[in-house]
Protein backbone atom coordinates (compact mmCIF):
# COMPACT_ATOMS: atom_id res chain seq x y z
CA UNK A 1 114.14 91.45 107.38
CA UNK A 2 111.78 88.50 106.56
CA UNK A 3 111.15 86.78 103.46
CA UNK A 4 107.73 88.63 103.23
CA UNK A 5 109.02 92.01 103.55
CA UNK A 6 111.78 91.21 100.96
CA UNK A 7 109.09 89.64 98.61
CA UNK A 8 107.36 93.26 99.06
CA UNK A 9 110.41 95.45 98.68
CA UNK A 10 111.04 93.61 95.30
CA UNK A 11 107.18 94.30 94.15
CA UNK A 12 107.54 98.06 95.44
CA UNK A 13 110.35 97.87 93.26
CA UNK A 14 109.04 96.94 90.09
CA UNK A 15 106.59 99.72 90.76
CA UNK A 16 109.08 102.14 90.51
CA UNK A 17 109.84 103.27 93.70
CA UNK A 18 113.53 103.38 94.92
CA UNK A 19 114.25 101.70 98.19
CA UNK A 20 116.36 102.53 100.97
CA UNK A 21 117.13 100.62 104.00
CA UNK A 22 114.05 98.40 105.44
CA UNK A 23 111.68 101.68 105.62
CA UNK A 24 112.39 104.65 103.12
CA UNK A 25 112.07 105.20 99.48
CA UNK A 26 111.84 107.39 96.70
CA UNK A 27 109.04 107.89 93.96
CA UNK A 28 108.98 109.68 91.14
CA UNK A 29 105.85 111.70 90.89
CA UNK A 30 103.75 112.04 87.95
CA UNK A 31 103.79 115.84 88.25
CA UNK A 32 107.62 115.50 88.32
CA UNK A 33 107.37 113.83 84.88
CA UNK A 34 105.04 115.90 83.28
CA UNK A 35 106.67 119.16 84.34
CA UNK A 36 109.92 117.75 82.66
CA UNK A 37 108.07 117.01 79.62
CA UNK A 38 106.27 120.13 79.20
CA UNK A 39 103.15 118.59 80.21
CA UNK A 40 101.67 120.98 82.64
CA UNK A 41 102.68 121.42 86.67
CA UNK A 42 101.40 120.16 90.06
CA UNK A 43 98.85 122.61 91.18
CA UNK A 44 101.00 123.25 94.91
CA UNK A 45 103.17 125.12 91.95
CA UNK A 46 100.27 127.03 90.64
CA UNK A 47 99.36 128.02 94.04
CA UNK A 48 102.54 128.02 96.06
CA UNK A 49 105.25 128.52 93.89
CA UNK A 50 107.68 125.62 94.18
CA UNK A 51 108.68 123.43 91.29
CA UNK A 52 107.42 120.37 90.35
CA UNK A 53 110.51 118.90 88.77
CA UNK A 54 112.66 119.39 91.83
CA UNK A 55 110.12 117.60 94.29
CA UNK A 56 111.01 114.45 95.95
CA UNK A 57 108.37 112.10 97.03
CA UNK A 58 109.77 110.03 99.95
CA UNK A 59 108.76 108.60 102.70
CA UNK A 60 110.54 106.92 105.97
CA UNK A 61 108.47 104.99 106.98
CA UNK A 62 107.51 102.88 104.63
CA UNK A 63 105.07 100.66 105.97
CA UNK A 64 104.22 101.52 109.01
CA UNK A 65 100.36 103.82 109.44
CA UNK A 66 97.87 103.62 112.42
CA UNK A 67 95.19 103.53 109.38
CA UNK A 68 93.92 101.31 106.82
CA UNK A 69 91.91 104.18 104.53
CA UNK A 70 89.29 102.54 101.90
CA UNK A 71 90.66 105.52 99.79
CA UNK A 72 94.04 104.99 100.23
CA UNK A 73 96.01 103.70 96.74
CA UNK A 74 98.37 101.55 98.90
CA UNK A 75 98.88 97.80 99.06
CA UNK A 76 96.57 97.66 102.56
CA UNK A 77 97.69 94.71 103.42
CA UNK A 78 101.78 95.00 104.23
CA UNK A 79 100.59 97.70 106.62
CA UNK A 80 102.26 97.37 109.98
CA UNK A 81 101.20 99.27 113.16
CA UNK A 82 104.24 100.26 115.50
CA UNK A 83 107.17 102.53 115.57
CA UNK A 84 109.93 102.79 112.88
CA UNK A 85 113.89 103.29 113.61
CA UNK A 86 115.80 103.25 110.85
CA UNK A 87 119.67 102.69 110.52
CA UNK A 88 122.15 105.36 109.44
CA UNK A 89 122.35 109.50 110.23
CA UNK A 90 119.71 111.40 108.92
CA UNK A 91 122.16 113.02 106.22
CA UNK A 92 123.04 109.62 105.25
CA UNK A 93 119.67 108.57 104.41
CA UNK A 94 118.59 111.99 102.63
CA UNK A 95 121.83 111.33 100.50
CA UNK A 96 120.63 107.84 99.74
CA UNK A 97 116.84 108.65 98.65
CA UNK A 98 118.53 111.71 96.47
CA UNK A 99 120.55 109.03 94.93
CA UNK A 100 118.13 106.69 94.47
CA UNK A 101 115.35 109.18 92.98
CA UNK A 102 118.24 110.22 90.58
CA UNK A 103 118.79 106.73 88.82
CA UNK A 104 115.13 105.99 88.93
CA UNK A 105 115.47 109.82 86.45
CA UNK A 106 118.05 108.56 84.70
CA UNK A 107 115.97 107.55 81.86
CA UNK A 108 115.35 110.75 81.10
CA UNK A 109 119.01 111.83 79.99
CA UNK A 110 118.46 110.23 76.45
CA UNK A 111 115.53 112.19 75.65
CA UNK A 112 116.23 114.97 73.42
CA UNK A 113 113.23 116.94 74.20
CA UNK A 114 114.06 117.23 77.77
CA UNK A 115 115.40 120.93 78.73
CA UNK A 116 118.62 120.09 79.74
CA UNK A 117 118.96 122.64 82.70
CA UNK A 118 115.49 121.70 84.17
CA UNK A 119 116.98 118.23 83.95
CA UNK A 120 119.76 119.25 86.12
CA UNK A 121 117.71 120.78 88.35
CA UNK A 122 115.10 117.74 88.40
CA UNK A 123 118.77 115.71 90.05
CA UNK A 124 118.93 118.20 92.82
CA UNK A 125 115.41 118.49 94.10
CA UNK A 126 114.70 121.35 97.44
CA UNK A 127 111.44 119.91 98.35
CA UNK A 128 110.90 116.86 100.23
CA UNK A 129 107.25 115.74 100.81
CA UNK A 130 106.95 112.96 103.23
CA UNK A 131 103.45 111.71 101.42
CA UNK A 132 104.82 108.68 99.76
CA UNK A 133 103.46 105.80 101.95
CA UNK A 134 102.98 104.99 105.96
CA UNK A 135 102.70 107.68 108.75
CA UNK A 136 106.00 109.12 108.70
CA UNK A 137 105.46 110.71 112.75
CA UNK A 138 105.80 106.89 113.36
CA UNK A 139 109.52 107.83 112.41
CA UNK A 140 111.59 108.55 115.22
CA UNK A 141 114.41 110.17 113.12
CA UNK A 142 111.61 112.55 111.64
CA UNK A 143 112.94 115.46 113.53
CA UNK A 144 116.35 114.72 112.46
CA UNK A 145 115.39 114.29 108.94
CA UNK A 146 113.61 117.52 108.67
CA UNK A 147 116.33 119.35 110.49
CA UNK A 148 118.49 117.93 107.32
CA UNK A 149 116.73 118.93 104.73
CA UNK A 150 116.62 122.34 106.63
CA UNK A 151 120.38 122.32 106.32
CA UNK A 152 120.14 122.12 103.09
CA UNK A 153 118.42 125.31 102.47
CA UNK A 154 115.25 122.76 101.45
CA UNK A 155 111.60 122.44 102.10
CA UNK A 156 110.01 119.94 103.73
CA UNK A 157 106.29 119.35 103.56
CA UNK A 158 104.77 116.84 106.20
CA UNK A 159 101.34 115.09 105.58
CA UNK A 160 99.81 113.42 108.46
CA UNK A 161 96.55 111.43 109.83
CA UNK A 162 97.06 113.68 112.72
CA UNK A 163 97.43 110.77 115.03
CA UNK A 164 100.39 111.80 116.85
CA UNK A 165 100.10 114.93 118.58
CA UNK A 166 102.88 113.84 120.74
CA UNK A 167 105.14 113.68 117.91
CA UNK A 168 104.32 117.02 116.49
CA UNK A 169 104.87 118.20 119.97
CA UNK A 170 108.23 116.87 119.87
CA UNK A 171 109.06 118.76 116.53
CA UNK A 172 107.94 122.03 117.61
CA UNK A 173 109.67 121.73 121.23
CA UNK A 174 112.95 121.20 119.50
CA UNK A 175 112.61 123.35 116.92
CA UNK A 176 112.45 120.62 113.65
CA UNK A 177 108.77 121.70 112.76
CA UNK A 178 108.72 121.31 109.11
CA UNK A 179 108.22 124.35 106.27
CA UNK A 180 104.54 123.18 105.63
CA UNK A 181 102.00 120.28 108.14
CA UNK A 182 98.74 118.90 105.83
CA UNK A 183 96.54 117.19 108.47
CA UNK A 184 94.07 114.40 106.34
CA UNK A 185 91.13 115.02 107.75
CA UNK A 186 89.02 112.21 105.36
CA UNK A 187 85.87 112.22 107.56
CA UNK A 188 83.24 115.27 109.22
CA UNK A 189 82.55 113.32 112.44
CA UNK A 190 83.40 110.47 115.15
CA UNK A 191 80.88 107.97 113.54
CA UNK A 192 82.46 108.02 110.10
CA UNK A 193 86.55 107.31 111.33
CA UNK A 194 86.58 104.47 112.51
CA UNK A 195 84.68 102.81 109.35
CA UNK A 196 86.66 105.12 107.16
CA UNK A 197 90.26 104.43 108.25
CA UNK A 198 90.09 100.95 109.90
CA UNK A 199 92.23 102.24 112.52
CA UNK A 200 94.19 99.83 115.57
CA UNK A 201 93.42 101.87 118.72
CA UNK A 202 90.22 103.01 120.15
CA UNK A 203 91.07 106.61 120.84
CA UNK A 204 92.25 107.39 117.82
CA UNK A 205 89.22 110.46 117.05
CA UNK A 206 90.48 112.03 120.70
CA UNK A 207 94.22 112.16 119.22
CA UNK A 208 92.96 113.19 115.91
CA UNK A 209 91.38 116.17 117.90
CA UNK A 210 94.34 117.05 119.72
CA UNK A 211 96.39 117.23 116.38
CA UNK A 212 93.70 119.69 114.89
CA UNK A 213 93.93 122.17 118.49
CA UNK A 214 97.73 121.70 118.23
CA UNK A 215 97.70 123.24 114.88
CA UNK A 216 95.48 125.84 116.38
CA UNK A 217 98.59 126.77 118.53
CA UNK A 218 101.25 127.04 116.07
CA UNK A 219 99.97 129.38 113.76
CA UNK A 220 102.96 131.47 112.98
CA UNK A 221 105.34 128.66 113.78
CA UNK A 222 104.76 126.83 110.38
CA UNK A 223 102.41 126.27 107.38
CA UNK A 224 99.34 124.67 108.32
CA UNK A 225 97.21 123.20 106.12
CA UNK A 226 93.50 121.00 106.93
CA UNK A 227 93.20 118.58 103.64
CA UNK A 228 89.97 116.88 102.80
CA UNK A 229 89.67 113.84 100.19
CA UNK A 230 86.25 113.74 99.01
CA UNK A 231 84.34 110.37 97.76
CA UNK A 232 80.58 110.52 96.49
CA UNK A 233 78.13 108.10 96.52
CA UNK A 234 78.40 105.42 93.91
CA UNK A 235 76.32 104.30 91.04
CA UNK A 236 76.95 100.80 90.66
CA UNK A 237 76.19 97.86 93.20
CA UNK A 238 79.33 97.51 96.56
CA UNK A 239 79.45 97.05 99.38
CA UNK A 240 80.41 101.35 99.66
CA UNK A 241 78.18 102.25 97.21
CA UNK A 242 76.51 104.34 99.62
CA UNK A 243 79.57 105.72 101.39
CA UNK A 244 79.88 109.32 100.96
CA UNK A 245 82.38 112.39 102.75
CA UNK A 246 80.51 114.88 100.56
CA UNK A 247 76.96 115.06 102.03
CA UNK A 248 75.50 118.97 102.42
CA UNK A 249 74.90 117.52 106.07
CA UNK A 250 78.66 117.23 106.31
CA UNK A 251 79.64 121.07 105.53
CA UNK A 252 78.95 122.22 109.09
CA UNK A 253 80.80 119.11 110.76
CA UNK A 254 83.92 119.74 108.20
CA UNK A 255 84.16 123.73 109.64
CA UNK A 256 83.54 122.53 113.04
CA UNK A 257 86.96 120.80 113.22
CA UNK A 258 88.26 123.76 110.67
CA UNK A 259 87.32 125.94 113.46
CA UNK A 260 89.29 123.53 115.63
CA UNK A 261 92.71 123.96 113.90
CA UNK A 262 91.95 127.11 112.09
CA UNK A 263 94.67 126.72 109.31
CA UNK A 264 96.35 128.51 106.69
CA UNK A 265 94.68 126.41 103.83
CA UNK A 266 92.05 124.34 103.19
CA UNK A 267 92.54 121.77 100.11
CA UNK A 268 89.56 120.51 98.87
CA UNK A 269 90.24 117.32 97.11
CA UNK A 270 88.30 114.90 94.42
CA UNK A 271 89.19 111.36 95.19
CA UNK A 272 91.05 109.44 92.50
CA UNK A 273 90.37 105.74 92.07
CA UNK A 274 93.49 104.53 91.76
CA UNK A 275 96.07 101.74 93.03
CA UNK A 276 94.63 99.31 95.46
CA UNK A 277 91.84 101.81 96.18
CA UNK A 278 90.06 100.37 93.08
CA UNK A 279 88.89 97.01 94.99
CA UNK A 280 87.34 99.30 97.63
CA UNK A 281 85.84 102.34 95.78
CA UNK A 282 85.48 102.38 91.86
CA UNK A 283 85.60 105.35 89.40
CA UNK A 284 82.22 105.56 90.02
CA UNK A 285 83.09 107.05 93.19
CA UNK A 286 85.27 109.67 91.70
CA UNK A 287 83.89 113.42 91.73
CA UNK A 288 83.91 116.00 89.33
CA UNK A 289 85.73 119.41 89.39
CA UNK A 290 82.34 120.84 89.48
CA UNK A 291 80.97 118.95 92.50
CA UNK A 292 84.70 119.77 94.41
CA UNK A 293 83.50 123.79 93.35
CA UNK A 294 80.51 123.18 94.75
CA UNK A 295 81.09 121.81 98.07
CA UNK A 296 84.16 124.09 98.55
CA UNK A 297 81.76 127.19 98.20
CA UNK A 298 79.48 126.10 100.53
CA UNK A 299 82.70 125.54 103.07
CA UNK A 300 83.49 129.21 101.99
CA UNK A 301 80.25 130.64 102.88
CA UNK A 302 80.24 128.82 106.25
CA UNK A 303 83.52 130.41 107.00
CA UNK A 304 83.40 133.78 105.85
CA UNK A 305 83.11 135.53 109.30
CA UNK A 306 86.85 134.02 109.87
CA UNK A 307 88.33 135.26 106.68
CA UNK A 308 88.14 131.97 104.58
CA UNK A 309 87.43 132.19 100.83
CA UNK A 310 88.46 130.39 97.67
CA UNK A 311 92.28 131.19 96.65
CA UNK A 312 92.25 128.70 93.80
CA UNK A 313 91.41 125.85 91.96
CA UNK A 314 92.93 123.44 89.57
CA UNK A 315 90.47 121.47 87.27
CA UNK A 316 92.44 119.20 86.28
CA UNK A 317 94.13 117.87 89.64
CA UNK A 318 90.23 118.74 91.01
CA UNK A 319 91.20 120.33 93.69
CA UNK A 320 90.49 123.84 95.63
CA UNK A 321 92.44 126.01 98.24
CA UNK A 322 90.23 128.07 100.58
CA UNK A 323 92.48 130.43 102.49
CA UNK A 324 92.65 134.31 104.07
CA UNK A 325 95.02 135.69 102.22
CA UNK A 326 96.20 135.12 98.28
CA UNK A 327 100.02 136.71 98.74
CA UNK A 328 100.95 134.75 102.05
CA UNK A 329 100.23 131.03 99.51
CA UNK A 330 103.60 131.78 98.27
CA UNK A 331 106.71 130.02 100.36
CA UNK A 332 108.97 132.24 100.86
CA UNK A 333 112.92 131.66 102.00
CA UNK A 334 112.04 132.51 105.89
CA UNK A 335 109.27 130.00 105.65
CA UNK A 336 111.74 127.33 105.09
């Protein structure tokens, strides 16, 4: 490990996430806090069921992403390109970011107010959502890792940029596909990725395609979910004042490459300007529940011949779920 990447470990740190090894960690989520504190639940357990408190954030690999996202609320600029291997067994690691997202939750024993059985529960989480940070199908031990939590009668959500059909390939061949896949899909069309995520190779849109007909072909085989961050066009002078996902032009592109994949779900997201995103896109960039409704019905409408309509929404996470079916948004055991 080199001096830099121990000088970033230690500000990750101080941030509050929980480091293992050279490439995993543990966060606790907001949602995870507020749930615990009687402040109102993620909206995946409005809509799917699962429990906030017993999430873990992680990811394992840490650093590593093929992408560079303006609205991405990471620290752009420790982003490495390149496989990740890290040491130990995958049960060895698992027990290590359980560990480590239990004394970053310690805190929480002194408080009175807590519900002491929900606490308990909070220690043993059964959901593990590789979101946290990098592009965990850089990971080599994903498979492993998912098999793991499997093991442990556990859920395991994986969110990609969909730039590694090979590795999703490799999941579903030997049989580690995880309980749920969320694709990002950030931009409607080839002109806006490359500007959008900054990306290091030049075919990255082709493998981004792939990834959406892949998911196309394991319907059945897991939960498969297209999610879109939406930005609007700003109202105060930058350079991206002008960039905007959101544009009524875009709705057609958008169910083009729904089409494509033709997933479960459909999450229709408000971007949040927040972490390092702020010196790239302001709050001015932000939209409203509202203008999320609005674009999501117009994505409905498109879609209607195949079955898509709006499940839910959650005002104050600004988000919506399109979907085809209200009772199959609950996971159930033989999803896991």
């Amino acid at each position: 490990m080199t001096k830099t990447d121990e000088k970033i470990l230690k500000e990750l740190v101080k941030e509050g996430y929980g480091i293992v090894g050279e490439n995993c960690a543990v966060k606790i989520c907001q949602w995870t806090r507020n749930s615990l504190n009687s402040r109102g639940v993620c909206w995946k357990e409005k809509f799917y069921g699962i429990e906030s408190h017993r999430c873990a954030q992680i990811t394992t690999s840490l650093f590593n992403c093929d992408n560079k996202c303006l609205h991405c609320w990471r620290n752009l600029k420790y982003s490495k390109k390149g496989k990740v291997k890290n040491a130990g067994s995958a049960s060895e690691i698992l027990d290590s970011l359980i560990k480590e997202r239990k004394r970053l939750l310690i805190g929480f024993q002194g408080n009175k107010k807590i519900p002491q059985k929900k606490l308990q529960e909070a220690l043993n989480p059964n959901l593990f959502t590789f979101s946290l940070s990098g592009e965990s199908t850089l990971d080599s031990n994903l498979g492993e890792m998912i098999k793991e939590i499997r093991r442990r009668n556990s859920i395991s959500f994986l969110v990609t940029n969909g730039l590694h059909p090979d590795a999703l390939k490799k999941l579903e061949s030997d049989g580690n596909l995880p309980t749920q896949i969320t694709v990002s899909t950030n931009v409607p069309c080839e002109k806006m990725f490359s500007l959008w995520h900054n990306n290091y190779e030049d075919d990255a849109w082709d493998r981004f395609n792939e990834t959406l007909k892949l998911l196309r072909k394991l319907k059945g085989k897991v939960r498969r979910v297209i999610r879109l961050t939406l930005v609007r066009e700003g109202k105060t002078d930058s350079k991206f004042k002008e960039l905007c996902n959101m544009k009524d032009s875009h709705v057609l592109q958008y169910c083009e490459l729904i089409r494509k994949a033709e997933p479960d779900f459909v999450h229709i997201k408000g971007f949040k300007s927040v972490g390092f995103s702020r010196e790239r896109l302001g709050y001015d960039k932000q939209p409203w529940h509202y203008d999320i409704k609005k674009f999501a019905e117009k994505i409905a409408e498109e879609l209607e011949k195949e079955g898509y309509k709006i499940l839910g929404e959650e005002k104050r996470s600004c988000v919506v779920v399109l979907g085809k079916d209200r009772k199959s948004m609950k996971i159930r055991k033989e999803d896991v």
